[in-house]
C-alpha atoms as a PDB file:
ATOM      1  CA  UNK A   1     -53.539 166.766  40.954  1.00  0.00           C
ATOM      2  CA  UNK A   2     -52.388 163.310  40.237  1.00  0.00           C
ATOM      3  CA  UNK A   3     -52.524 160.616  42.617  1.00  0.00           C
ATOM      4  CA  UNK A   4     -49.992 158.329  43.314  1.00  0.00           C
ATOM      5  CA  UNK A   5     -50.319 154.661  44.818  1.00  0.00           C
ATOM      6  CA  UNK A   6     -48.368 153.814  48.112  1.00  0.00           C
ATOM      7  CA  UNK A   7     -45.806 151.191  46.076  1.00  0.00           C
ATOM      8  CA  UNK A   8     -45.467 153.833  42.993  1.00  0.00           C
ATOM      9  CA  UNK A   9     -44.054 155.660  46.342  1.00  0.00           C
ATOM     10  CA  UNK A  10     -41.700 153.226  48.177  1.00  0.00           C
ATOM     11  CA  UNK A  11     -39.767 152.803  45.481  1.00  0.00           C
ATOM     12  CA  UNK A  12     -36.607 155.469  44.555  1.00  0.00           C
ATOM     13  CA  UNK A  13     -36.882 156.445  41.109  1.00  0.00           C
ATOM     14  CA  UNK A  14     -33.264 155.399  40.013  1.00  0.00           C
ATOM     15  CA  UNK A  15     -33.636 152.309  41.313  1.00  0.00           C
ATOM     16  CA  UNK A  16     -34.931 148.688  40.011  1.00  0.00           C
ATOM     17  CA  UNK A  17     -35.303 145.234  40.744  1.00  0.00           C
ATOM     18  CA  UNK A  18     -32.569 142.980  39.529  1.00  0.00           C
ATOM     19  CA  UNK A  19     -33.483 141.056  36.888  1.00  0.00           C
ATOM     20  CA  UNK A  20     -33.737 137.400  36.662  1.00  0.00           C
ATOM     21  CA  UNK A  21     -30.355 137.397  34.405  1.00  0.00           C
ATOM     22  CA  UNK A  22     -28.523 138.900  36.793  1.00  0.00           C
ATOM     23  CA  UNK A  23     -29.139 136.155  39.467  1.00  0.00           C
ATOM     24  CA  UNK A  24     -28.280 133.548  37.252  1.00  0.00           C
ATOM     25  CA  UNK A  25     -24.894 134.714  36.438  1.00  0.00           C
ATOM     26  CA  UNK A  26     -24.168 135.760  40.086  1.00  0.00           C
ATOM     27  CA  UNK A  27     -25.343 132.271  41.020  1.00  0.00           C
ATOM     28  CA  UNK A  28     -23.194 130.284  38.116  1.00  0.00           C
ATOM     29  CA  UNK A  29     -20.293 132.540  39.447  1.00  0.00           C
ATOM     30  CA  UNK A  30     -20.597 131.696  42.893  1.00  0.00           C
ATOM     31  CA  UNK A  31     -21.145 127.528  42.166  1.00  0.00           C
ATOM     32  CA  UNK A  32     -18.225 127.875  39.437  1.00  0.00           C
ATOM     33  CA  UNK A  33     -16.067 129.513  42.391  1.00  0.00           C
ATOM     34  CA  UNK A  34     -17.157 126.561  44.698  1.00  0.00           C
ATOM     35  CA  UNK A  35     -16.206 123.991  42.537  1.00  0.00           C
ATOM     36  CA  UNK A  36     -12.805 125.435  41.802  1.00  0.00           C
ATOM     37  CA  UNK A  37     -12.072 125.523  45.664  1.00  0.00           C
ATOM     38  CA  UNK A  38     -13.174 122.192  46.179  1.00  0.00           C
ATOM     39  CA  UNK A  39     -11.309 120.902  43.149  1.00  0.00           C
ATOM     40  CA  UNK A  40      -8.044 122.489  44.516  1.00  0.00           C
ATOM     41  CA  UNK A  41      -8.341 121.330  47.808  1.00  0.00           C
ATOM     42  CA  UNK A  42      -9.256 117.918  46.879  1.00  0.00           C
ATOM     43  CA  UNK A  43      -6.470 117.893  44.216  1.00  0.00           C
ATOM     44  CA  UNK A  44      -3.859 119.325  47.084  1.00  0.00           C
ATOM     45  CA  UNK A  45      -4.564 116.964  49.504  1.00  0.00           C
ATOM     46  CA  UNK A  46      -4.575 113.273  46.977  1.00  0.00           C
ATOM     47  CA  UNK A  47      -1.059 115.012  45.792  1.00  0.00           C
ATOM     48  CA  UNK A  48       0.027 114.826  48.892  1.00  0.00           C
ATOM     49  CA  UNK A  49      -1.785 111.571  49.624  1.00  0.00           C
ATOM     50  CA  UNK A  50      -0.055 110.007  46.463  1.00  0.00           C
ATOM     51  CA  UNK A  51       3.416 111.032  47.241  1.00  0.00           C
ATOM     52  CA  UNK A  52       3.482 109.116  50.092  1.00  0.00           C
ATOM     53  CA  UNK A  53       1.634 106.002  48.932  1.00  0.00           C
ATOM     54  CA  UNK A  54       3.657 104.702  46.701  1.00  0.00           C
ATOM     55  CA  UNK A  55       6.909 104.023  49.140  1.00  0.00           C
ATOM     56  CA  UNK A  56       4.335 102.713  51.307  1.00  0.00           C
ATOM     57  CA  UNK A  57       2.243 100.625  48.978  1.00  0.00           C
ATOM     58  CA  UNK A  58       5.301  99.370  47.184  1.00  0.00           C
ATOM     59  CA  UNK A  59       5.558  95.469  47.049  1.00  0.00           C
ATOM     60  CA  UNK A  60       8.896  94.308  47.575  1.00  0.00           C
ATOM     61  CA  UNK A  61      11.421  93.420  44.953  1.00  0.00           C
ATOM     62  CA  UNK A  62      11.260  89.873  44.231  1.00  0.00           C
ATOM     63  CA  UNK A  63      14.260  88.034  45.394  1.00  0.00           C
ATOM     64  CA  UNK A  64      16.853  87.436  43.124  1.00  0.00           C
ATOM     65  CA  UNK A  65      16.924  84.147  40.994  1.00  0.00           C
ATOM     66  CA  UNK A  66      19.906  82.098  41.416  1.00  0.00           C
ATOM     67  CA  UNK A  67      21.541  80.804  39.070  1.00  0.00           C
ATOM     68  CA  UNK A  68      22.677  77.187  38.715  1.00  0.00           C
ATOM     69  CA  UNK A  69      26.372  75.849  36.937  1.00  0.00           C
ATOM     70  CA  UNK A  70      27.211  72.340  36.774  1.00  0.00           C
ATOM     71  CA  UNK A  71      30.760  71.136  36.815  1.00  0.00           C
ATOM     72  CA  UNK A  72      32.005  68.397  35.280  1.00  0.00           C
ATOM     73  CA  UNK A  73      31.845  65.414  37.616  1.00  0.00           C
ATOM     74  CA  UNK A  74      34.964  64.196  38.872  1.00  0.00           C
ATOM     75  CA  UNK A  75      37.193  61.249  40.157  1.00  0.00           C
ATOM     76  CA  UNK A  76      39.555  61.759  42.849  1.00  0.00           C
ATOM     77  CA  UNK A  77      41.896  59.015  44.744  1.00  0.00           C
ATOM     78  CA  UNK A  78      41.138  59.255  48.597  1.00  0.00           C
ATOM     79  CA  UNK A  79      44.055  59.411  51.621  1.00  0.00           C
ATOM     80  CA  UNK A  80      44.013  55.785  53.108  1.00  0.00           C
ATOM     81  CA  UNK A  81      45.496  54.283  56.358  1.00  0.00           C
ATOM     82  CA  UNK A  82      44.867  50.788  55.711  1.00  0.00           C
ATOM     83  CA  UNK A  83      46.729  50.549  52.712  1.00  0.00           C
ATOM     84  CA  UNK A  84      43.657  50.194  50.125  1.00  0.00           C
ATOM     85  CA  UNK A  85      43.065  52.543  48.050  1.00  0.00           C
ATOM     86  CA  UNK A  86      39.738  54.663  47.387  1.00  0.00           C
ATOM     87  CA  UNK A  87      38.103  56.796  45.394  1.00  0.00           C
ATOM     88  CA  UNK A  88      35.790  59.463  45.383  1.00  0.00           C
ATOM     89  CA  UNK A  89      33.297  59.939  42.568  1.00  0.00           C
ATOM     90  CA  UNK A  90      31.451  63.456  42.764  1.00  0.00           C
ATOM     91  CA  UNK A  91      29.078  65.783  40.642  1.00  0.00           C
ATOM     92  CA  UNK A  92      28.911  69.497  41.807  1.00  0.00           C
ATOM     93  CA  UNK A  93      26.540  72.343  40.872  1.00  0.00           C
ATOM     94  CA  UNK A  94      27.498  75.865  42.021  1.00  0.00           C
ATOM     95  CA  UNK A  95      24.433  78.003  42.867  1.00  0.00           C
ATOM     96  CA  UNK A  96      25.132  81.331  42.548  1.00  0.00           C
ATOM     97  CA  UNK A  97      23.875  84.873  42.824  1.00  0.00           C
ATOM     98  CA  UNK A  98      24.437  86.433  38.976  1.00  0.00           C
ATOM     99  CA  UNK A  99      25.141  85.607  35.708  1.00  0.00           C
ATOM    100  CA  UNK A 100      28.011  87.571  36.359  1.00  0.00           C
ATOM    101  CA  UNK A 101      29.674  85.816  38.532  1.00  0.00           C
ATOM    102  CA  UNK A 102      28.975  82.678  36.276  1.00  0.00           C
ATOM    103  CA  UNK A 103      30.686  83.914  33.723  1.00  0.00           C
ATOM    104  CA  UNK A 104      33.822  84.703  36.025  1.00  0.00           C
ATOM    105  CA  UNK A 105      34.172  81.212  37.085  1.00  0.00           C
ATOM    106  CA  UNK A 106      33.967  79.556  33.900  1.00  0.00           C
ATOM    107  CA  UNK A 107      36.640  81.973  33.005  1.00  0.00           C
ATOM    108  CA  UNK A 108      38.961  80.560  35.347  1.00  0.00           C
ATOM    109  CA  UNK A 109      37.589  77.114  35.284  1.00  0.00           C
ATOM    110  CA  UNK A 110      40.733  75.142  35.194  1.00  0.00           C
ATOM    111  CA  UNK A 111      41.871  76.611  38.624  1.00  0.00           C
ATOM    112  CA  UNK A 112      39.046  76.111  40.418  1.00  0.00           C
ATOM    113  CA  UNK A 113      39.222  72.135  39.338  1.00  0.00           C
ATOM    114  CA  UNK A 114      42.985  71.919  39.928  1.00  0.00           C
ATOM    115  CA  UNK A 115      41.832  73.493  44.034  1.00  0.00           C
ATOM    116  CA  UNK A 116      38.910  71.158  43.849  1.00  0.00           C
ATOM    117  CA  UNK A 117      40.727  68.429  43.332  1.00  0.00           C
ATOM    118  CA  UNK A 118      44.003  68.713  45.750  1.00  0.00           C
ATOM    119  CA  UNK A 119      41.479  69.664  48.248  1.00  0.00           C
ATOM    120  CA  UNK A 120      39.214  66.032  47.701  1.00  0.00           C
ATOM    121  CA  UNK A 121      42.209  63.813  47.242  1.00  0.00           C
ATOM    122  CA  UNK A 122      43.055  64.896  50.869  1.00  0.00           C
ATOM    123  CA  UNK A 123      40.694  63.991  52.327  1.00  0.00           C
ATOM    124  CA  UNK A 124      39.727  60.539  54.024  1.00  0.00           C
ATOM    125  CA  UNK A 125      36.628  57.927  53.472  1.00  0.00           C
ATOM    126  CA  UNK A 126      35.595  58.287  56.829  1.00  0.00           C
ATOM    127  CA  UNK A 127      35.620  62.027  57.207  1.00  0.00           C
ATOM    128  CA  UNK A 128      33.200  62.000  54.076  1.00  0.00           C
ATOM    129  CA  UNK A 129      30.951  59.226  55.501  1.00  0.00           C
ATOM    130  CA  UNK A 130      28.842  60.936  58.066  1.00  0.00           C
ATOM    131  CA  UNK A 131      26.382  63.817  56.862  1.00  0.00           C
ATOM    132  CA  UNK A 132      28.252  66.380  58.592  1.00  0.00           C
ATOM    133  CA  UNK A 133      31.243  65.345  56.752  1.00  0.00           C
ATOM    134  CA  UNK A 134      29.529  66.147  53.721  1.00  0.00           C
ATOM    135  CA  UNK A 135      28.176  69.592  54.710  1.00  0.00           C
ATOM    136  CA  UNK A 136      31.987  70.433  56.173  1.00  0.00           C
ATOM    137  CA  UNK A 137      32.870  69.740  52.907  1.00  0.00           C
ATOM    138  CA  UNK A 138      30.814  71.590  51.001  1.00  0.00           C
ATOM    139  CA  UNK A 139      31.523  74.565  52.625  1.00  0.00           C
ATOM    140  CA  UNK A 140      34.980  74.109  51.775  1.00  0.00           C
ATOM    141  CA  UNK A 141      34.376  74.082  48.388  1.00  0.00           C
ATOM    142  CA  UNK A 142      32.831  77.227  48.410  1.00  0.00           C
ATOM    143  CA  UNK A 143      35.275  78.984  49.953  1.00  0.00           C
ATOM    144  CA  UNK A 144      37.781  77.646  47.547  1.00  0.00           C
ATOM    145  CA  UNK A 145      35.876  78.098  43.913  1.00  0.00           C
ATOM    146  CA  UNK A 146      35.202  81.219  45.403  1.00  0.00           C
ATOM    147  CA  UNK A 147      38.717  82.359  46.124  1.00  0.00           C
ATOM    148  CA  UNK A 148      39.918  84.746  43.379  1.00  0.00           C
ATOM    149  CA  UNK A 149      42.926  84.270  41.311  1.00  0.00           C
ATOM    150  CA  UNK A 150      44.568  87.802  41.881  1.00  0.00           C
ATOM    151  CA  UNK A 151      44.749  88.786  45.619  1.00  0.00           C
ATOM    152  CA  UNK A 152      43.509  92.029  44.458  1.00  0.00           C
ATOM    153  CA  UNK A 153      40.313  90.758  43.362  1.00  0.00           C
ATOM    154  CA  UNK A 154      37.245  90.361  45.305  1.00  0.00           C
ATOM    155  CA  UNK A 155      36.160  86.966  45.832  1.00  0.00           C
ATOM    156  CA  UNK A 156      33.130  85.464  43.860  1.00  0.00           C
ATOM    157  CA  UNK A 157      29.605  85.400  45.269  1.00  0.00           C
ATOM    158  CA  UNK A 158      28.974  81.335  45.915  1.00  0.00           C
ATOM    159  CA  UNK A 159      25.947  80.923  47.946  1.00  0.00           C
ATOM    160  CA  UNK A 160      25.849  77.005  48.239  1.00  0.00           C
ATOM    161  CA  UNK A 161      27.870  74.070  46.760  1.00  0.00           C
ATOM    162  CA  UNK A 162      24.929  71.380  45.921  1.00  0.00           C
ATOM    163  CA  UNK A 163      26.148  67.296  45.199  1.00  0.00           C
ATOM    164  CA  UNK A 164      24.475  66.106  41.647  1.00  0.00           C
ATOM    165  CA  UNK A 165      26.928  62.882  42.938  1.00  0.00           C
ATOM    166  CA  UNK A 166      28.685  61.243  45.235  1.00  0.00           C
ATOM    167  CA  UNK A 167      29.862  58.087  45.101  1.00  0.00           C
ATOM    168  CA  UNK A 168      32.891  56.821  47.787  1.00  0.00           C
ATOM    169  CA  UNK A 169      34.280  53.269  47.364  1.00  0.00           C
END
């Protein structure tokens, strides 16, 4: 009769241990599925993240430079009441938005002098005296170089009317 020992016993003939190879690759697969998840999710949720944080992040466009144009300086013969005559003696520079809308005005150049100058020899000494007089008046000026030749066109973009000179006597 042969004898058999009590673990020969407990375990089923057909079946065996796994082996130490079969851990390993049920253990890589397992970490390898892991990292895969967490690689998606993290990959889902910066996507996300990053499609937002630009429009929120973005600095803001750096404001326009203005341009400058100098005009000729010019001479004009004031209105008088006492009889003595007067003259006005002034240096402009247009700042303006574009190079654009340089260009336009030095296209029509010889328009904008010809308003320029009816408007200034209107005008009398002592409405240019004060500093007030001189701000009034600059604002007129840039209404009027920006004033378009053809009704139809829009008007050019001045956004101040600086004095290089100004000389009254």
């Amino acid at each position: 009769m042969a004898t058999t020992t009590a673990s020969q016993q407990a375990a089923p003939q057909g079946a065996k241990k796994p082996g130490p190879m079969k851990r390993i690759i049920v253990i890589a697969l397992i970490a390898i599925l892991a990292a895969a998840a967490a690689g998606g999710a993290t990959w889902f949720f910066m996507s996300r993240h990053a499609a937002s944080a630009p429009a929120a992040n973005a600095p803001p466009p750096p404001p326009p430079v203005p341009v400058y144009y100098a005009l000729e300086p010019m001479t004009v013969n004031l209105q008088s009441d006492d009889g003595e005559s007067h003259f006005l003696r002034i240096g402009l520079t247009l700042k303006l938005d574009t190079q654009a809308t340089q260009e336009e005005l030095v296209a029509r150049m010889p328009e904008i002098r010809s308003r320029l100058l009816l408007a200034l020899s209107n005008k009398h000494p002592s409405d240019l005296a004060p500093l007030d007089g001189k701000r009034a008046l600059a604002t007129e000026l840039a209404v009027l170089i920006s004033k378009p030749t053809d009704p139809r066109e829009k008007p050019a973009h001045v956004e101040d009317v600086l004095f290089t000179e100004f000389v009254v006597q």
